[in-house]
Protein backbone atom coordinates (compact mmCIF):
# COMPACT_ATOMS: atom_id res chain seq x y z
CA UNK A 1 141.73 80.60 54.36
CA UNK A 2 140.06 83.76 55.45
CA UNK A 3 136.54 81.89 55.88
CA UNK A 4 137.73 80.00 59.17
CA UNK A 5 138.96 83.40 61.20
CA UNK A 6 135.85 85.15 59.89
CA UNK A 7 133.32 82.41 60.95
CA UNK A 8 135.48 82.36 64.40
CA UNK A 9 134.59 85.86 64.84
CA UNK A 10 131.08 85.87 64.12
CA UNK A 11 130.48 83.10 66.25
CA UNK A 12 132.51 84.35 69.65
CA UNK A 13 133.88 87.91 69.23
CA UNK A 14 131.17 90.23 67.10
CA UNK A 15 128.50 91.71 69.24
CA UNK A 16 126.09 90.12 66.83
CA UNK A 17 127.34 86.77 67.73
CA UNK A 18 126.12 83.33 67.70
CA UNK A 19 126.51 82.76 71.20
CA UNK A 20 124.57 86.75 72.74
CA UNK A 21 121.66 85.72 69.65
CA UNK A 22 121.42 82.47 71.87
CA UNK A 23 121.11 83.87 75.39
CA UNK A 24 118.39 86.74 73.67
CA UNK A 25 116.21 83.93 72.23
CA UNK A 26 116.05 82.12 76.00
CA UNK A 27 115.52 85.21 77.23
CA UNK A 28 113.28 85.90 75.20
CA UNK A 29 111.36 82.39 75.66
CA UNK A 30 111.39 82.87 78.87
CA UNK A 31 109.34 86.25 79.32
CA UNK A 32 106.85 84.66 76.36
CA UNK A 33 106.31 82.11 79.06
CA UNK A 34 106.07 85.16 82.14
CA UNK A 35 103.61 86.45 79.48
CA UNK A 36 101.44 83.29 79.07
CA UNK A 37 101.31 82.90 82.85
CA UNK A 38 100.19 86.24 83.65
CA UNK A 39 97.44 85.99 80.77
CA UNK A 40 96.20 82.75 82.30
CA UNK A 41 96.44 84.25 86.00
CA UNK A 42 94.38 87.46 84.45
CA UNK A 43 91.56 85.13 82.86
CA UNK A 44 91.25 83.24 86.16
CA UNK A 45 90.78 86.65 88.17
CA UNK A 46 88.34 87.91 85.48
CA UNK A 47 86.36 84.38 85.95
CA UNK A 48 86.60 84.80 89.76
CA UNK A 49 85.47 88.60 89.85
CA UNK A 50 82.59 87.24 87.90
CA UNK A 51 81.31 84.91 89.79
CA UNK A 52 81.80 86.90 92.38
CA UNK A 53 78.66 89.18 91.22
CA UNK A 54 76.40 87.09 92.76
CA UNK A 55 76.16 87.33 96.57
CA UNK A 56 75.60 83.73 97.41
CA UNK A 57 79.06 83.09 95.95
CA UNK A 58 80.70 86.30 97.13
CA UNK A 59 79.24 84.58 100.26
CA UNK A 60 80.64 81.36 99.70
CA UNK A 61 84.03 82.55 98.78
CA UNK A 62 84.47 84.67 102.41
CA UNK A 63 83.28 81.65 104.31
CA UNK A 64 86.36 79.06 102.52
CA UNK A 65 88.99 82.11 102.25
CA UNK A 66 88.51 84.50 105.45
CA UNK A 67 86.84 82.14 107.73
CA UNK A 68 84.29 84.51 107.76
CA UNK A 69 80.70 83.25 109.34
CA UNK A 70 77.18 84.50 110.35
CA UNK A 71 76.15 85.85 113.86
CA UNK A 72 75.44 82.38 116.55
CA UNK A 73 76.93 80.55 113.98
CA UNK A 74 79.58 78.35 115.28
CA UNK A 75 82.74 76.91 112.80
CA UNK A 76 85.05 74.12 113.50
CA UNK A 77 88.01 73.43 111.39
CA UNK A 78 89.30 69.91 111.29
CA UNK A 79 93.15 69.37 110.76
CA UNK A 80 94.47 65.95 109.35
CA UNK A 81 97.59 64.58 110.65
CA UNK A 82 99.75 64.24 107.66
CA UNK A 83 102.51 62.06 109.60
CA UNK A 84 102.12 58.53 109.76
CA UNK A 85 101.97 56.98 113.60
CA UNK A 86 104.64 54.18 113.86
């Protein structure tokens, strides 16, 4: 007879409850997945730093991101028209 009121509390009312151990362990899965993203994000950086060592990629990499270019050098961009003419 006791058992029923005691499993009642430790499931809803006790701090230790069933239903505060629930929300920790999703919160819990969800900074192991912030955690895994910034590690992956990290090793990409670290790859990118390293290739850009060499100048010819360093190069390469301002040309595509900044748009950057060489003196009496001339760069055209070319936009696509995503929507469809009827």
């Amino acid at each position: 007879m006791i058992l029923i009121p005691f499993i009642i509390w430790m499931i809803f009312f006790d701090e230790n409850s069933f239903l505060i151990h629930k929300r920790f362990d999703k919160e819990i899965e969800e900074l192991e997945n912030s955690v895994n993203f910034y590690k992956d994000k990290i090793e990409e950086d670290k790859n990118t730093i390293k290739k850009l060592q060499d100048s010819l990629e360093l190069e390469r990499f301002a040309r595509e991101q900044y748009l950057m270019k060489k003196e009496n050098e001339e760069i055209y961009l070319i936009e696509f028209d995503t929507i469809p003419k009827k």
